[in-house]
Protein backbone atom coordinates (compact mmCIF):
# COMPACT_ATOMS: atom_id res chain seq x y z
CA UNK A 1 40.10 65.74 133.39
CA UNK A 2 40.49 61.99 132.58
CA UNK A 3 40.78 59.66 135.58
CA UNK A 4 42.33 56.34 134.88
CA UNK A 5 41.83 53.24 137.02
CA UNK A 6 43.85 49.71 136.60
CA UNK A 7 43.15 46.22 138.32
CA UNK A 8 45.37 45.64 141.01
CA UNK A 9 46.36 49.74 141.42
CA UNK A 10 46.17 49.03 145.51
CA UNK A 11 48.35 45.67 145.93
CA UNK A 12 51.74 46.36 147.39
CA UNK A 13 53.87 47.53 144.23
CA UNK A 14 57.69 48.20 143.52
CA UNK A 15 57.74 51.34 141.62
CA UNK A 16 61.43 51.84 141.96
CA UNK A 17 63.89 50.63 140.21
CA UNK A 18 65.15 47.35 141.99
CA UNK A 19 68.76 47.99 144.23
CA UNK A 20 70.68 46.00 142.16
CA UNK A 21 69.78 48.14 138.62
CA UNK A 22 73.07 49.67 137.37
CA UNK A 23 70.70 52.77 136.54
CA UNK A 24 69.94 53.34 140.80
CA UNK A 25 73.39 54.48 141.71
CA UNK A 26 73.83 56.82 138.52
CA UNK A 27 70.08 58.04 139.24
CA UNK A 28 71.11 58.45 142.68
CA UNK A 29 73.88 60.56 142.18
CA UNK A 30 72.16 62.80 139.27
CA UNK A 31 69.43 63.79 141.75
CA UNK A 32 71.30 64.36 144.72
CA UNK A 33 73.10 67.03 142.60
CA UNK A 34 70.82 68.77 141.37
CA UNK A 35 69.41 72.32 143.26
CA UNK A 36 67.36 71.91 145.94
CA UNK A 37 67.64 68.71 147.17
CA UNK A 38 69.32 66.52 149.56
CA UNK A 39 68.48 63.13 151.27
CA UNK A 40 69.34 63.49 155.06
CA UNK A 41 71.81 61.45 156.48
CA UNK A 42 71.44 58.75 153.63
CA UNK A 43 74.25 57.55 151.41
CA UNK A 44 71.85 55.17 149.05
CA UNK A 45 68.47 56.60 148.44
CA UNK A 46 66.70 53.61 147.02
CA UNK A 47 64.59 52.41 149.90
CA UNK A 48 63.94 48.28 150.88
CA UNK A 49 60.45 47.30 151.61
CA UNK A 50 59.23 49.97 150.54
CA UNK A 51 55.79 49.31 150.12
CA UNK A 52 55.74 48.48 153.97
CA UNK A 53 56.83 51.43 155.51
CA UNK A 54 55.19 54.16 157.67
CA UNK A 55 55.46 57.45 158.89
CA UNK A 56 54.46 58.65 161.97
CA UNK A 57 56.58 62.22 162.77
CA UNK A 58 55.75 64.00 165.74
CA UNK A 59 52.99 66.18 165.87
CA UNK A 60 55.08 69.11 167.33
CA UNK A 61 57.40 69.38 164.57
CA UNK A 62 57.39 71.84 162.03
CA UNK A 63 56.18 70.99 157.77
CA UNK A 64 59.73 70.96 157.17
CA UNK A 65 60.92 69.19 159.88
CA UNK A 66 58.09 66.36 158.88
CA UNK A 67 59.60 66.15 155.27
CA UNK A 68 63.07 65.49 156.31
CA UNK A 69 62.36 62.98 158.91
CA UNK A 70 60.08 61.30 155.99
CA UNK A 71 63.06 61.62 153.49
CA UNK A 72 65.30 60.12 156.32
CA UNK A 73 62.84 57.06 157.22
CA UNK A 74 61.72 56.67 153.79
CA UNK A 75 66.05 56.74 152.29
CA UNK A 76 64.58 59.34 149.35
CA UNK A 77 65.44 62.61 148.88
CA UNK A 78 63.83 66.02 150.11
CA UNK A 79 63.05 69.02 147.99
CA UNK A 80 61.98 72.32 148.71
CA UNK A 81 60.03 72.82 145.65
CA UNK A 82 59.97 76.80 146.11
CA UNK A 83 63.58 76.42 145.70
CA UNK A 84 64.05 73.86 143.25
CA UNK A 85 64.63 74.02 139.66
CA UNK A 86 61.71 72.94 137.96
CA UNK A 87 61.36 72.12 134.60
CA UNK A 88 58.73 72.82 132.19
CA UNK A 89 58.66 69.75 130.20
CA UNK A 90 58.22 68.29 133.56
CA UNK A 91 55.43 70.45 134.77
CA UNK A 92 53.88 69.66 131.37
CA UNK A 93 53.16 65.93 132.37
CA UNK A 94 50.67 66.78 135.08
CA UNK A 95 47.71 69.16 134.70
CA UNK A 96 47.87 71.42 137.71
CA UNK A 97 44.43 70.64 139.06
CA UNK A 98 45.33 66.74 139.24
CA UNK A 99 48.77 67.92 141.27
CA UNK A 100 47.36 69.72 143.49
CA UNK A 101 44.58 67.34 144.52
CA UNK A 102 47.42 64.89 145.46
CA UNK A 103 49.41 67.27 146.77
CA UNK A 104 52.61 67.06 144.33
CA UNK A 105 55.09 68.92 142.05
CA UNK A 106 56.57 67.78 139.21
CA UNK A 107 60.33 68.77 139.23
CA UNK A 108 62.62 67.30 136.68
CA UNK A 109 63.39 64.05 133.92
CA UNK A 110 66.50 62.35 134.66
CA UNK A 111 67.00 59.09 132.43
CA UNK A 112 63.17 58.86 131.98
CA UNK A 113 62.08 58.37 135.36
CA UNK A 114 60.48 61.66 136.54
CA UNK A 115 61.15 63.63 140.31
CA UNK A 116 58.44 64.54 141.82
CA UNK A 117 57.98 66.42 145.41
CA UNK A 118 55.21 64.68 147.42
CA UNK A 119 53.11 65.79 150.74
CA UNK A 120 52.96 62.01 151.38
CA UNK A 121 55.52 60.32 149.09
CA UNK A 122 55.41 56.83 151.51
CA UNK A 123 51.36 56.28 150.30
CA UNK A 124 52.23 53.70 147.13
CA UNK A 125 49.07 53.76 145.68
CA UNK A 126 49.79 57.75 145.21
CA UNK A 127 53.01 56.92 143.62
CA UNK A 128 52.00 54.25 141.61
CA UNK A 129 48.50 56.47 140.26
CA UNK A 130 51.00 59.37 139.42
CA UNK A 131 52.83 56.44 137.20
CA UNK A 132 49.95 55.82 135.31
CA UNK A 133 48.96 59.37 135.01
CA UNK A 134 52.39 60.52 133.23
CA UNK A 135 53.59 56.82 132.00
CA UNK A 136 57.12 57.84 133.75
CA UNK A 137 58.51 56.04 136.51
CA UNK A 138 58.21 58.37 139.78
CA UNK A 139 60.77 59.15 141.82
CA UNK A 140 59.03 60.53 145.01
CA UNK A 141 60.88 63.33 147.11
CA UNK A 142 59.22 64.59 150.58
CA UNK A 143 58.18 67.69 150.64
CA UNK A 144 56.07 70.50 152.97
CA UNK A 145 52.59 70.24 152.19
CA UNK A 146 52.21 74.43 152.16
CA UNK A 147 55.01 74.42 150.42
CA UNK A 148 53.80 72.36 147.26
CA UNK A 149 50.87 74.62 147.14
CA UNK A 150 53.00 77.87 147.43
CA UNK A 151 55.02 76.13 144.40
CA UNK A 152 51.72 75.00 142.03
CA UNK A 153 50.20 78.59 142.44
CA UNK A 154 53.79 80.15 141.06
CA UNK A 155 55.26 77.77 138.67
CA UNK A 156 51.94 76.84 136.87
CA UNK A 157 51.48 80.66 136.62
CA UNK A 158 54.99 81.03 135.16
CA UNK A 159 54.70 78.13 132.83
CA UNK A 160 50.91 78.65 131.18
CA UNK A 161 51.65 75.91 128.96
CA UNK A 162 52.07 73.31 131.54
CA UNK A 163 48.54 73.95 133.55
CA UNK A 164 46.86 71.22 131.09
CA UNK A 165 49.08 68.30 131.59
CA UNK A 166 50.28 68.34 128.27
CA UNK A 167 53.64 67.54 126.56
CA UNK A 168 55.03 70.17 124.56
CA UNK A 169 53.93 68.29 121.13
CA UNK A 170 50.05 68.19 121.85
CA UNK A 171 47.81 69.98 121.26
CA UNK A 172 46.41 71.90 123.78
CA UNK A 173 42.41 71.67 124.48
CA UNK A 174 40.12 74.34 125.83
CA UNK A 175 39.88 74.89 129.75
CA UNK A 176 36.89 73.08 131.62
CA UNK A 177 35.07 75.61 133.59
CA UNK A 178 34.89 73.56 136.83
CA UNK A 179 37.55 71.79 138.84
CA UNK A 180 35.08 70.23 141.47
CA UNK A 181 35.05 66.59 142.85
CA UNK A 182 32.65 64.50 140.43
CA UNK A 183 29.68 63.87 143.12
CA UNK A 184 28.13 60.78 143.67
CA UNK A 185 24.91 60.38 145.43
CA UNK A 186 23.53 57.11 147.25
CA UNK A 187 19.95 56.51 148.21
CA UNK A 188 17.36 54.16 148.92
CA UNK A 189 14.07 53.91 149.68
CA UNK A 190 14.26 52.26 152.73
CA UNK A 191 16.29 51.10 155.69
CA UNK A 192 18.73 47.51 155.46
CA UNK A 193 19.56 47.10 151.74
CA UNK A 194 23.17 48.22 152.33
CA UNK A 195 23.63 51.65 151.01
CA UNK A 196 25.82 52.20 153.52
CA UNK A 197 28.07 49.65 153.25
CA UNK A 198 28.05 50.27 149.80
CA UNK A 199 28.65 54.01 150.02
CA UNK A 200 31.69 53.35 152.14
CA UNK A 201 32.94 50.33 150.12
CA UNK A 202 32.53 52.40 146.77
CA UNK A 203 34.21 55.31 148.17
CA UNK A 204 37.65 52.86 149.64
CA UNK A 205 37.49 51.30 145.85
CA UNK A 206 37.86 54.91 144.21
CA UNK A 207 41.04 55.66 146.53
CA UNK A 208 42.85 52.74 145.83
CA UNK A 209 43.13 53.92 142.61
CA UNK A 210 44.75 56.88 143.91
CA UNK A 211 42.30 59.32 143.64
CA UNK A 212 41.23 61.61 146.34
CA UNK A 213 38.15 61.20 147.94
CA UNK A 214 35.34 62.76 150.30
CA UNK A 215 32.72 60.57 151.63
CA UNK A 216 29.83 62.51 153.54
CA UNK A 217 27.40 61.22 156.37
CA UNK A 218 24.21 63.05 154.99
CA UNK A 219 22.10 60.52 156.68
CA UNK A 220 22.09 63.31 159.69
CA UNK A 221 20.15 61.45 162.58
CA UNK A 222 21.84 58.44 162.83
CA UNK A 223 25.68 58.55 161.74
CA UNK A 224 26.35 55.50 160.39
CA UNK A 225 29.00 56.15 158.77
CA UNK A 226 31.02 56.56 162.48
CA UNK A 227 29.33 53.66 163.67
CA UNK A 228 30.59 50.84 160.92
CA UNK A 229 34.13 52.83 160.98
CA UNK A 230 34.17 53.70 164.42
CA UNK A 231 35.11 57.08 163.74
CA UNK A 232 33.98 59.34 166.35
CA UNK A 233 35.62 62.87 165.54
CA UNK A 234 35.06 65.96 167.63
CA UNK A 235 33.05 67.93 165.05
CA UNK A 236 29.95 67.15 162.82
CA UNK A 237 27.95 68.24 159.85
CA UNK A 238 25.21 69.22 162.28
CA UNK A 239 28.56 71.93 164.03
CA UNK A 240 28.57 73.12 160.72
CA UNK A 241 25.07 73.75 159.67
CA UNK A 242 24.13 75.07 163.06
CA UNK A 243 27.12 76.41 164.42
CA UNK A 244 30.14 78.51 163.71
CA UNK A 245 32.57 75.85 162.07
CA UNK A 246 34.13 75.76 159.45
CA UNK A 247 33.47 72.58 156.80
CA UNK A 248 37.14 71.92 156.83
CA UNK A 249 37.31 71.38 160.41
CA UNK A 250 34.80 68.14 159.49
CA UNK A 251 37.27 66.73 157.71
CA UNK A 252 38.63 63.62 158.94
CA UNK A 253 41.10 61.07 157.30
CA UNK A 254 40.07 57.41 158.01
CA UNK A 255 43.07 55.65 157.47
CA UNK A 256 41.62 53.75 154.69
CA UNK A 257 42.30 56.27 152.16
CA UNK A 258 39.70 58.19 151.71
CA UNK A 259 38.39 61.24 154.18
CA UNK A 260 34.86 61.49 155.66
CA UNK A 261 32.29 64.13 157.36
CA UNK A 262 30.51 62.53 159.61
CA UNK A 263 27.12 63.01 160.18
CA UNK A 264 25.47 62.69 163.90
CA UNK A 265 23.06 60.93 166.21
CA UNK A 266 19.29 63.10 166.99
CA UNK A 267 16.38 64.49 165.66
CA UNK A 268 17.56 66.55 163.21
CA UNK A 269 17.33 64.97 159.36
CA UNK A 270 18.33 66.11 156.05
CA UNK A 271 14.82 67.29 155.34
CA UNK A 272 14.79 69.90 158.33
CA UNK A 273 17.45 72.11 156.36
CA UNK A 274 16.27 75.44 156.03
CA UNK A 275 17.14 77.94 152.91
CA UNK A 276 20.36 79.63 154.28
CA UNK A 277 21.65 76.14 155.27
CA UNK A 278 21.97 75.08 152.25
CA UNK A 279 23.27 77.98 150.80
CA UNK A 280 26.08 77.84 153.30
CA UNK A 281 26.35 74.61 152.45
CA UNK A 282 26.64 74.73 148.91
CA UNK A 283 29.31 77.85 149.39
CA UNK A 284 31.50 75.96 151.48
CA UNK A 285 30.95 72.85 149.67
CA UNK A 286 32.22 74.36 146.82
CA UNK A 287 35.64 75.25 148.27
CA UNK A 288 36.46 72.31 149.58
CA UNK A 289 35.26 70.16 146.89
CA UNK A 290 37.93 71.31 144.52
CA UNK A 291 40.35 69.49 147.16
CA UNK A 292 38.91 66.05 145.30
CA UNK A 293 38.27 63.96 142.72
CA UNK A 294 35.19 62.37 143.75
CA UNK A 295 32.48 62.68 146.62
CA UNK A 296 30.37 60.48 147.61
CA UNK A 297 27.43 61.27 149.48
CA UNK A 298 25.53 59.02 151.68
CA UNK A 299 22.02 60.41 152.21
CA UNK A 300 19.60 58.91 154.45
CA UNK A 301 16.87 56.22 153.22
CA UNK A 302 13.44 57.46 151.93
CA UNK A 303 12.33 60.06 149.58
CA UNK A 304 11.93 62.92 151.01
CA UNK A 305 12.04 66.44 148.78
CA UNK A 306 15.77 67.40 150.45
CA UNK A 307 17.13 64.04 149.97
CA UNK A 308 15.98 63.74 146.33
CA UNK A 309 17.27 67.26 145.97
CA UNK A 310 20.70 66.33 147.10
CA UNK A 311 20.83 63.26 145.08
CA UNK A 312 20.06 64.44 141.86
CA UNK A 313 21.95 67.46 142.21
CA UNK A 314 24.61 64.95 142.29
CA UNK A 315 26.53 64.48 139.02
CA UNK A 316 25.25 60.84 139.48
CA UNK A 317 22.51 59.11 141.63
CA UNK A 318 23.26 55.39 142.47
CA UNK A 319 19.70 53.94 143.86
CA UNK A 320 20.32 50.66 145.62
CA UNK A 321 18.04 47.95 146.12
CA UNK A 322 17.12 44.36 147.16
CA UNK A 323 15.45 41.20 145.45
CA UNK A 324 13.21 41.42 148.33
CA UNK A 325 13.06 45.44 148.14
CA UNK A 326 12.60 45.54 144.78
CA UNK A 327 9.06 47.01 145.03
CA UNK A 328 10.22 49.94 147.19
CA UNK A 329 13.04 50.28 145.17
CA UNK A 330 11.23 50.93 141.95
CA UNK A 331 9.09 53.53 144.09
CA UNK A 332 12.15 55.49 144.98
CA UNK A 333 12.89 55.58 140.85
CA UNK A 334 9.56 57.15 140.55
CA UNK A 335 9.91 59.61 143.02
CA UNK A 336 12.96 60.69 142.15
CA UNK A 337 11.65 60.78 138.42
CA UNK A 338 8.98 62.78 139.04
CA UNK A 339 10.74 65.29 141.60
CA UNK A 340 13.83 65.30 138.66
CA UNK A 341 11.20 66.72 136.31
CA UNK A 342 9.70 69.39 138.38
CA UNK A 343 13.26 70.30 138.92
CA UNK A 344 14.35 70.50 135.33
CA UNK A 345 11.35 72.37 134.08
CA UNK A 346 11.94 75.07 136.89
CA UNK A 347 15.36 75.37 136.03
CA UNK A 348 14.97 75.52 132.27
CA UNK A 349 12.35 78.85 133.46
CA UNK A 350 14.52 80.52 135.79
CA UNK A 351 17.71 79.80 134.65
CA UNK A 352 19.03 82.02 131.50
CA UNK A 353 20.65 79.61 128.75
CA UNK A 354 19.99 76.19 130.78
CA UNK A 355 19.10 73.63 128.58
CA UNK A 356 17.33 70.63 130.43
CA UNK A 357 18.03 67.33 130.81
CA UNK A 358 15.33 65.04 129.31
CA UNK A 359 16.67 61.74 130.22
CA UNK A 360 17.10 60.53 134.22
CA UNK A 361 19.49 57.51 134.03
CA UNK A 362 19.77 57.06 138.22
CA UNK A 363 22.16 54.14 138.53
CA UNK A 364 21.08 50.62 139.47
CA UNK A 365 22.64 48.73 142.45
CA UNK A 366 21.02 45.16 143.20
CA UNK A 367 22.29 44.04 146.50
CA UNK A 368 22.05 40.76 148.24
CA UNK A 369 21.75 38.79 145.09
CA UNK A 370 22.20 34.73 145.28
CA UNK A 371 23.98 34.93 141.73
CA UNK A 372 25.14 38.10 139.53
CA UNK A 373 22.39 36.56 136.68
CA UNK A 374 19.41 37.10 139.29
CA UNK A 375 20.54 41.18 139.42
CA UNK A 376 20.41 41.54 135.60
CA UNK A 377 17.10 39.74 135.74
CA UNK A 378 15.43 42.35 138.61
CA UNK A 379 17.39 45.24 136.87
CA UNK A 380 15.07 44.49 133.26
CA UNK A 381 12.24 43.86 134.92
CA UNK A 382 12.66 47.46 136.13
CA UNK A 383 13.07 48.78 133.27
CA UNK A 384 10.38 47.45 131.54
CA UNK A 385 7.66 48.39 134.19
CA UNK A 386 9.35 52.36 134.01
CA UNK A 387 8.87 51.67 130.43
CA UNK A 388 5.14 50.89 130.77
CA UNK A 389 4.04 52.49 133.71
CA UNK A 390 6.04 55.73 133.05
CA UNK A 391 8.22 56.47 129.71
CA UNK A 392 4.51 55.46 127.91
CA UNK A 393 2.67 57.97 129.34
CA UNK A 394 5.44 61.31 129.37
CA UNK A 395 6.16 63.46 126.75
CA UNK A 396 9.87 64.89 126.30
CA UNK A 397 10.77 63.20 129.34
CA UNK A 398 11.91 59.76 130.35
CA UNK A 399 13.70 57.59 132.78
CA UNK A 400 16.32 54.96 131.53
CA UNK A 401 17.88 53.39 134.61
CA UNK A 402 21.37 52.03 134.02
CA UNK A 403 23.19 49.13 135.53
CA UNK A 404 25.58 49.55 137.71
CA UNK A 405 25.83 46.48 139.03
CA UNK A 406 24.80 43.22 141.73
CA UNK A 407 26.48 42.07 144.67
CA UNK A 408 26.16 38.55 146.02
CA UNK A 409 24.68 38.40 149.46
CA UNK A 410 27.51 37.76 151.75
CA UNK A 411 26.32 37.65 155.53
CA UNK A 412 30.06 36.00 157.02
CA UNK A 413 32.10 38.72 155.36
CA UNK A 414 29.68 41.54 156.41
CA UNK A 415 29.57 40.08 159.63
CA UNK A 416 32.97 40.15 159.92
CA UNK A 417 33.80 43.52 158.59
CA UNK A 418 31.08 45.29 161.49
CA UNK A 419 33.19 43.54 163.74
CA UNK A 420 36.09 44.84 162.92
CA UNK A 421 34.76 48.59 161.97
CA UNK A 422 36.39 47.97 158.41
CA UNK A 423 35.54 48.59 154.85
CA UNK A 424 34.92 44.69 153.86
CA UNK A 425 36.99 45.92 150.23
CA UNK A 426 39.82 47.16 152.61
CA UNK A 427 40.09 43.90 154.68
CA UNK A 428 38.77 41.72 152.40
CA UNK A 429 39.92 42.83 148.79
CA UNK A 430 39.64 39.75 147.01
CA UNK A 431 35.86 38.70 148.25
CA UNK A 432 33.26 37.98 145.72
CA UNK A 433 31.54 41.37 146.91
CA UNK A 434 34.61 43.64 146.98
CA UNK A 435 35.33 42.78 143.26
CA UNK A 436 31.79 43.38 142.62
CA UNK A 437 32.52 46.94 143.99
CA UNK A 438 35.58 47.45 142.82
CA UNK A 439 34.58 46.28 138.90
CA UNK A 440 31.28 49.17 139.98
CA UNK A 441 34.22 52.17 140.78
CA UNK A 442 35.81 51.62 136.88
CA UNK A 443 32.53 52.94 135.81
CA UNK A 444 33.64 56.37 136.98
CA UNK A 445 37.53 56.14 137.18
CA UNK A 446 37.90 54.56 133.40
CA UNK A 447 37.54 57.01 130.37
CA UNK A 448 37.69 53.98 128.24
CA UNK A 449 34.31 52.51 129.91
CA UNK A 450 31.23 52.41 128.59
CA UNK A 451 29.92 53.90 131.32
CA UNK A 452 30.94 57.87 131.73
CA UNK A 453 29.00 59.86 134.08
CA UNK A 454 30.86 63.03 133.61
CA UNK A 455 28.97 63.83 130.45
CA UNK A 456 25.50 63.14 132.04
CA UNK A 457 25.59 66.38 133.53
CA UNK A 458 27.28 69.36 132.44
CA UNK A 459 28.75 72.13 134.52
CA UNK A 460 26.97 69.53 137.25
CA UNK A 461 28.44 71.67 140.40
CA UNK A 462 26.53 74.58 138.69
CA UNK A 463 22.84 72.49 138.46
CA UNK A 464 23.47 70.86 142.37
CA UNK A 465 24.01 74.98 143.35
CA UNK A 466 20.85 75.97 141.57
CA UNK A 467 18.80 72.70 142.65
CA UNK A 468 19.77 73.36 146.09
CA UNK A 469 19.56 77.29 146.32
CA UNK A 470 16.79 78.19 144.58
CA UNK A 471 13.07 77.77 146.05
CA UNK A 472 11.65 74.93 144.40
């Protein structure tokens, strides 16, 4: 599944047409008549301001009762989608996996702007990512959340044809085994580089481009994570490994557009996890992982075996690192190296068909750079000692660090952002370090990149199960 990313995806947009179009009133009326629909007590169902509306319906309402007090607010229609006629050359716009992780139906084309029933049609940045997905103009219709589901499991089962997301004139290619987030690990060797930061700054760039994303506290010990967002939630990772609940009671949604499992404050550390841990983990991972596009995780500083495990089970490892780290940062390449080996070699023995990967490309972030030319500077040098001091003396094996990227040190902004418990790209978008970030996220949103982790690792869910499950 291709993502697609754009510059300038989360500014306010108008993806309607404007009120005074002679197309609105004719659109309008089309819709409005159609099965299934109906926009409660509205007469014109082209909203004003849009883009600056929210929805807040009580919590003691029922899913439908939600949708049409959303359609009502919002002046858009509601549709029952397990009612509604939907058609096929609709359906075929939007492959089935990408619908349901943003919780949406495709249901007709009238005059080239396409209907679609949303769980949360007043989020923009949803509408305007489902624009770029099917190059129509959306038309976004409220809609119960179970609902939508209850409609993707029938009407993509009904209309084969349509689960790729292709028109009826292409040709349709073969099914990808796995429909799992694309997981992104974050590590360092030690404490105050800014992982953090950057894990949760990475994670708000990838949903502004309307993706869905997870972003987990594995740093267990210290949760982080809760204390820069000052998210405090009832339940933990440490409930789940250790108690009787259930991953998706973790979840929580920030408000910045992404959702987060949040680790917790003790003794107890990544490295403690014993064997049925993390196959619980990894089970229930699994499930909820197909929920997303991406997840991030944000494991704790140092190399420890579990940590390395987790990160390069990960279809991509991001190392981060300091001009004045840069020693320890190199070390953590090494480790991670030499424990990615080990782990490829055992697979390749006790896995039946697995071909191993040769080449560890971790991804380089330099943070706290004085100018963007220092971080290319650091990021060769590294290179050329791993070429020296390790891809000299291996045989089929090697390490090729990529380059992700440098970010400027920024101390106000930073400041500022802990302050306020904020992402710095959420409440300060245009600084020099949250369009460092942002241009970072194209690397996995853009097929057109360079960059494109997704065939670094194939059937990567698969290899983070084995790495994790199996004694090694």
């Amino acid at each position: 599944m291709k993502r697609n990313a754009a510059d300038g995806l989360f500014a306010k947009s108008s993806y309607l047409l404007p009120t005074g179009d002679p197309r609105v009133k004719e659109n309008v009326e089309q819709l409005q008549a159609q099965e299934g629909l109906e926009t409660p007590g509205v007469t014109n169902a082209v909203p004003k301001g849009f883009s600056n509306i929210a929805v807040f319906p009580s919590k003691g309402d029922s899913e439908m009762e939600q949708a049409k007090a959303t359609a009502k607010k919002l002046n858009i229609p509601f549709v029952d989608p397990l009612n509604a006629s939907i058609e096929p050359d609709a359906l075929a716009l939007l492959d089935r996996d990408v619908a349901k992780r943003r919780q949406v139906v495709p249901i007709r084309l009238v005059n080239d702007i396409l209907l679609v029933a949303m769980a949360s049609p007043e989020e923009c940045i949803a509408v305007k990512s489902l624009e770029l997905l099917t190059g129509y103009k959306i038309r976004p219709a409220a809609a119960p959340k179970s609902a939508i589901y209850a409609a993707l499991r029938e009407v993509y089962d009904k209309h084969p044809d349509s689960q790729e997301g292709l028109t009826p004139t292409e040709e349709k290619e073969p099914q990808k085994d796995e429909d799992e987030a694309f997981t992104i690990s974050v590590i360092s060797n030690k404490g105050g580089v800014g992982k953090t930061h950057f894990s949760i700054n990475l994670t708000c760039s990838l949903a502004k481009t309307g993706a869905k994303v997870l972003l987990i506290d594995a740093d267990l010990g210290s949760a982080d994570i809760s204390n820069k967002l000052s998210i405090f939630p009832e339940h933990h990772l440490l409930d789940f490994l250790e108690k009787d609940k259930e991953m998706e009671d973790l979840v929580v949604s920030t408000g910045f557009g992404f959702d987060l499992i949040c680790g917790t404050y003790g003794e107890f550390k990544l490295a403690n996890l014993y064997y049925a841990q993390k196959v619980k983990f990894i089970k229930h991972f699994q499930r909820i992982a197909k929920n997303y596009d991406f997840a991030v995780f944000d494991l704790g500083a140092g190399i420890a075996r579990t940590v390395l495990d987790f990160a390069l089970g990960a279809g991509c490892t991001v190392i981060v690192t300091t001009p004045q780290d840069l020693i320890s940062g190199y070390a953590c390449i090494k480790a991670s190296f030499s424990r990615f080996k080990e782990l490829e070699e055992k697979l390749e023995g006790r896995l039946s068909g697995y071909e191993p990967h040769l080449t560890f490309s971790p991804m380089m972030v330099i943070n706290q750079v004085k100018d963007l030319e220092q971080g290319i500077k650091l990021y060769d040098t590294i290179c050329k000692t791993a070429d020296e001091n390790v891809n000299a003396d291996e045989g089929r094996f090697s390490v090729r660090p990529e380059y992700l990227g440098a970010i400027p040190y920024d101390k106000e902004n930073i400041r500022m952002v802990e302050e306020k418990k904020k992402p710095l790209l959420f409440d300060a978008p245009y600084s020099k370090v949250s369009q460092c970030i942002k241009h970072m996220s194209k690397r996995f949103c853009d097929p057109d990149a360079s960059f494109d982790p997704r065939v670094k690792f194939k059937h990567s869910f698969k290899r983070f199960a084995a790495i994790l499950t199996q004694k090694m």
